[in-house]
PDB file of N, CA and C in Angstrom:
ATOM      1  N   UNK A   1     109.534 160.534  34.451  1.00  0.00           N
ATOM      2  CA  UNK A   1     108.386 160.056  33.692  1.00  0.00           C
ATOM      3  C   UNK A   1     108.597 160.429  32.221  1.00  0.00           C
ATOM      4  N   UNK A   2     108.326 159.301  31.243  1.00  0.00           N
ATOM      5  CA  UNK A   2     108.181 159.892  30.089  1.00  0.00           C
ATOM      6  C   UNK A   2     107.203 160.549  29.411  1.00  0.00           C
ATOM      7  N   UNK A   3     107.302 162.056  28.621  1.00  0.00           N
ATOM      8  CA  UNK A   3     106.376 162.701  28.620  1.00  0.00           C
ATOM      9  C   UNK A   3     105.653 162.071  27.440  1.00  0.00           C
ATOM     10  N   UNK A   4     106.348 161.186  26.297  1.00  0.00           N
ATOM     11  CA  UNK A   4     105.316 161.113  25.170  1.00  0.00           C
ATOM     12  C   UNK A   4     104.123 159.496  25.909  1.00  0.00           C
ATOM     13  N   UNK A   5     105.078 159.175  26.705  1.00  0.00           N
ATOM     14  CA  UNK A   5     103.973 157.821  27.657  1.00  0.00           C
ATOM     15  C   UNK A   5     102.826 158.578  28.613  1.00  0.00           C
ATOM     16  N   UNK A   6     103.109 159.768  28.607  1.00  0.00           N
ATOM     17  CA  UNK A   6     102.104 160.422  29.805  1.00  0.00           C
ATOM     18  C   UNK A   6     100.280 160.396  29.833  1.00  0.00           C
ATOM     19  N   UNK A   7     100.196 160.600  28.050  1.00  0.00           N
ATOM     20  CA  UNK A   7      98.851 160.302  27.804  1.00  0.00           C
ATOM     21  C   UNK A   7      98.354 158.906  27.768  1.00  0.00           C
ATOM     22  N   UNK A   8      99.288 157.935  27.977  1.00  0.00           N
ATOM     23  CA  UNK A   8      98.206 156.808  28.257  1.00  0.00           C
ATOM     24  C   UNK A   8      98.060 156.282  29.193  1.00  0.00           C
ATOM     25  N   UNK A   9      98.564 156.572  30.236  1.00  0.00           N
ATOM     26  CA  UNK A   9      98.198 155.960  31.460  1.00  0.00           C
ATOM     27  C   UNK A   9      96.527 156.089  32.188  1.00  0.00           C
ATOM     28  N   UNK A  10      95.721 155.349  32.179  1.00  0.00           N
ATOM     29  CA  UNK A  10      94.315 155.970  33.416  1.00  0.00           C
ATOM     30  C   UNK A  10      94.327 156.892  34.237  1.00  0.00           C
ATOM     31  N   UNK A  11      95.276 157.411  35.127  1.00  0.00           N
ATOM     32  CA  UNK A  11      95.444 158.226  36.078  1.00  0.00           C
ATOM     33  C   UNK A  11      95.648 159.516  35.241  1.00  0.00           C
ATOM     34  N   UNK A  12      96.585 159.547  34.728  1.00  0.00           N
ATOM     35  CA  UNK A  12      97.206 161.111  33.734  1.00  0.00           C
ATOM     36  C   UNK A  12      96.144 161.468  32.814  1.00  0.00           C
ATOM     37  N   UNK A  13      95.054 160.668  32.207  1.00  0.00           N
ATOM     38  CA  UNK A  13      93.999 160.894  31.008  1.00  0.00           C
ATOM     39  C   UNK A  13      92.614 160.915  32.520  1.00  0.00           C
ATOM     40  N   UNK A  14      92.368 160.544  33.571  1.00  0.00           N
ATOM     41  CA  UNK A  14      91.933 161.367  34.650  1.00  0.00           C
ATOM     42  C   UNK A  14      92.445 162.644  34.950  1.00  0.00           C
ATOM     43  N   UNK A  15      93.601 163.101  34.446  1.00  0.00           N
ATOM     44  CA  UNK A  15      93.691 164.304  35.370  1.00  0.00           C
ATOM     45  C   UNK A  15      93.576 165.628  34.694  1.00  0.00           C
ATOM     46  N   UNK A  16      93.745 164.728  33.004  1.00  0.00           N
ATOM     47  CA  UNK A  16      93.376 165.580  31.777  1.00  0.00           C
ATOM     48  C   UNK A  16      91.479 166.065  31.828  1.00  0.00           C
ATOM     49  N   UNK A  17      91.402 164.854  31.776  1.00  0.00           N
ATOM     50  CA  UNK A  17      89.654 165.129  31.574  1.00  0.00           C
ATOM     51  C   UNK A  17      89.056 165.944  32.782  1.00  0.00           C
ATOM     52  N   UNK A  18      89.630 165.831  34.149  1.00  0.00           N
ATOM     53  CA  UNK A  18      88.984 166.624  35.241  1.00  0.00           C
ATOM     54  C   UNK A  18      89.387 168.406  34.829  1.00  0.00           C
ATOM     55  N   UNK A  19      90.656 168.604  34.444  1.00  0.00           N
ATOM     56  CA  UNK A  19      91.144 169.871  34.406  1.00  0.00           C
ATOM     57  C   UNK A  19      90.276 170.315  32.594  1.00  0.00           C
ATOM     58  N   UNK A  20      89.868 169.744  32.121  1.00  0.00           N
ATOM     59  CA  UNK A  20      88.968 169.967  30.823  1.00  0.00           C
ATOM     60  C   UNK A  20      87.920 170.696  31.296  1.00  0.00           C
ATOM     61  N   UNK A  21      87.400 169.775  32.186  1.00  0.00           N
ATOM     62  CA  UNK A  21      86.249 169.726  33.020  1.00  0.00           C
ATOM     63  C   UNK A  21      85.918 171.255  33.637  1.00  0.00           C
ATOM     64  N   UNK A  22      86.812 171.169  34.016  1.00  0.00           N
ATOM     65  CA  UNK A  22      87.151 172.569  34.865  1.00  0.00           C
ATOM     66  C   UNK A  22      87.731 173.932  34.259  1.00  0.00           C
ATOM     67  N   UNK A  23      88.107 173.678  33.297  1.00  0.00           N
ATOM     68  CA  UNK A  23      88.489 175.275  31.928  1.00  0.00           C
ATOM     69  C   UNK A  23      89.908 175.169  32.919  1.00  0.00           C
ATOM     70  N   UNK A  24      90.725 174.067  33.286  1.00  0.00           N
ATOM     71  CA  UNK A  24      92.103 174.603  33.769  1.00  0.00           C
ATOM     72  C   UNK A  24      93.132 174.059  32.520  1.00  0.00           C
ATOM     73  N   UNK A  25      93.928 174.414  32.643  1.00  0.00           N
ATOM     74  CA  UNK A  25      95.092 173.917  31.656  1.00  0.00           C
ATOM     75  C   UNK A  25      96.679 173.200  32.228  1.00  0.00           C
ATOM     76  N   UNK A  26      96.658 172.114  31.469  1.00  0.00           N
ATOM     77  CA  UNK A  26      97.715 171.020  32.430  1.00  0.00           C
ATOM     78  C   UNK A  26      98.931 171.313  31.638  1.00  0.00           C
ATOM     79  N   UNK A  27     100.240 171.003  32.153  1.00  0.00           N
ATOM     80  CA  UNK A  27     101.517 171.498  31.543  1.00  0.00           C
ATOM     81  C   UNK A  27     102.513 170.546  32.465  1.00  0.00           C
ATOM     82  N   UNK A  28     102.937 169.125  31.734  1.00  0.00           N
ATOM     83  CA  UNK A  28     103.992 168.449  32.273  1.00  0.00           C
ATOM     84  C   UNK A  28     105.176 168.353  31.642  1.00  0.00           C
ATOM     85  N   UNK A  29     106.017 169.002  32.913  1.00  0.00           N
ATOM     86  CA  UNK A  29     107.614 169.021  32.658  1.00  0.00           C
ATOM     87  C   UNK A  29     108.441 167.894  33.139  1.00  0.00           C
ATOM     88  N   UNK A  30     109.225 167.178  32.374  1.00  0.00           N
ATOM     89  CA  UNK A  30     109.846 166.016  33.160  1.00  0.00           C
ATOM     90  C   UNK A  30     111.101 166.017  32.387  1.00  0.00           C
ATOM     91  N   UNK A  31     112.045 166.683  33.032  1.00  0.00           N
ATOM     92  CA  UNK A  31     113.465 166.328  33.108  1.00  0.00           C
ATOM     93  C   UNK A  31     113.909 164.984  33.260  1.00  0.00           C
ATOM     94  N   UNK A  32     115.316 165.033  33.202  1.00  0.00           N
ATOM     95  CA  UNK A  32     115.538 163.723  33.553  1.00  0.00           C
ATOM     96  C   UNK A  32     115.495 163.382  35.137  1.00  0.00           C
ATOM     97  N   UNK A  33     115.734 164.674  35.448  1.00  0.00           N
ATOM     98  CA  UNK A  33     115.724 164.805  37.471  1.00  0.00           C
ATOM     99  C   UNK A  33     114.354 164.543  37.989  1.00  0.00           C
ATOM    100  N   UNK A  34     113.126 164.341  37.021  1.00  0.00           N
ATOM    101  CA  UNK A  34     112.041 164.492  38.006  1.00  0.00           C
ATOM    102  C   UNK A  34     110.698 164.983  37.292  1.00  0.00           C
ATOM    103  N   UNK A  35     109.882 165.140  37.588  1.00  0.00           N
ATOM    104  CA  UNK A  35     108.215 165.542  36.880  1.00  0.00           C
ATOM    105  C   UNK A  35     108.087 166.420  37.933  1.00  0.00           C
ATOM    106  N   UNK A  36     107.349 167.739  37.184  1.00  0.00           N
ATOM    107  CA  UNK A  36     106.352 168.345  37.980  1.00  0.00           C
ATOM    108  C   UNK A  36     105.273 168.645  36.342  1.00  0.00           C
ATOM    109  N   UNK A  37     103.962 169.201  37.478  1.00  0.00           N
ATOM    110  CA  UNK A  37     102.950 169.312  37.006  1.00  0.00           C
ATOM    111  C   UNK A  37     102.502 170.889  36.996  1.00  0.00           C
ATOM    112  N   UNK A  38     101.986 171.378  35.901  1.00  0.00           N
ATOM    113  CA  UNK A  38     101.498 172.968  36.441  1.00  0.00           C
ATOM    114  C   UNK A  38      99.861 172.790  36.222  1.00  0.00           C
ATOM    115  N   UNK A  39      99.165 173.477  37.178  1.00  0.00           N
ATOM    116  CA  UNK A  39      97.796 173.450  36.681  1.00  0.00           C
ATOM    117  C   UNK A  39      97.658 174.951  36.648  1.00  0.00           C
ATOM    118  N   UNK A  40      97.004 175.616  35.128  1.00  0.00           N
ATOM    119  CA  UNK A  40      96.792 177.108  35.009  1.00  0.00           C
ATOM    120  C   UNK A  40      95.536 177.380  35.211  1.00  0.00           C
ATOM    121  N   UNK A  41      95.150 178.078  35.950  1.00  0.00           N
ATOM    122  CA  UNK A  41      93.675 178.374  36.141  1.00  0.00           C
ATOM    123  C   UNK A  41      93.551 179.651  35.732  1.00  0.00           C
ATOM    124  N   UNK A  42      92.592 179.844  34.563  1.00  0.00           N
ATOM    125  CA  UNK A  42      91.684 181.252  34.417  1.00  0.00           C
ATOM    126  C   UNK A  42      91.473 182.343  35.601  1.00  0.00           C
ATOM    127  N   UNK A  43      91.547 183.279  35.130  1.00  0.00           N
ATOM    128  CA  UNK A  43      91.464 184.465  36.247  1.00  0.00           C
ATOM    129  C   UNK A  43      90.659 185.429  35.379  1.00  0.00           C
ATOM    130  N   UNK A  44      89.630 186.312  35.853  1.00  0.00           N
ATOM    131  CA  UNK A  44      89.018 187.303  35.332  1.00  0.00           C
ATOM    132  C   UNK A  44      88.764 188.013  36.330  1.00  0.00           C
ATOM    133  N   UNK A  45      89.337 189.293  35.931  1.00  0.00           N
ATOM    134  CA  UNK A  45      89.247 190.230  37.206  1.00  0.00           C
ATOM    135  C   UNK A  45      88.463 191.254  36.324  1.00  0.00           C
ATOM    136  N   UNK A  46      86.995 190.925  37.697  1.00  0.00           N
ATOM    137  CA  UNK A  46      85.685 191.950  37.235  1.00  0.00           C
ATOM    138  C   UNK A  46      85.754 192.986  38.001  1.00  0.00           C
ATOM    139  N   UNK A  47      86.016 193.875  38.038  1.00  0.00           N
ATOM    140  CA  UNK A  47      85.533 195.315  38.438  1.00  0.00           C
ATOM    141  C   UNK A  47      84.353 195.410  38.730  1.00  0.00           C
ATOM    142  N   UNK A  48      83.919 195.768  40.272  1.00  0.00           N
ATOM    143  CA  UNK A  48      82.909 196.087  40.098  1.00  0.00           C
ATOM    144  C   UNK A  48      82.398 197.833  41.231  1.00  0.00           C
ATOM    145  N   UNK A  49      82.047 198.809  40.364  1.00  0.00           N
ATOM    146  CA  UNK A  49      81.633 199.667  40.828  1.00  0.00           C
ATOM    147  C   UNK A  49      80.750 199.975  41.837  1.00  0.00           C
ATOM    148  N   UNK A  50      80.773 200.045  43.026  1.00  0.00           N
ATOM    149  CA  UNK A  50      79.400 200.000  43.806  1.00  0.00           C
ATOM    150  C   UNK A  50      79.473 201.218  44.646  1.00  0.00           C
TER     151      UNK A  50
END
C-alpha cells in the first residue's frame, strides 16, 4: 500500500476518525513486502490504596 495514498481512501480516514474517537494512535508501516497497522492505546496505571 502506498503510504502517502493512505489518507484518502474512505476506509483508512474511517479508521483514522474512529481511533481519534477513541484517544488511540494509528501508525502505518508499508514496506514494499506488505502493510501492517499499529494501534497505540493509552495506559494509566492508577494505584490504588485500599
Amino acid at each position: 500500500m502506498d503510504k502517502n495514498l493512505a489518507t484518502n481512501g474512505i476506509c483508512i480516514q474511517n479508521i483514522y476518525k474512529r481511533a481519534d474517537l477513541s484517544n488511540l494512535k494509528i501508525i502505518i508501516n508499508s514496506p514494499p513486502n506488505g502493510t501492517s497497522f499499529i494501534i497505540e492505546i493509552p495506559y494509566e496505571n492508577e494505584s490504588h490504596n485500599h
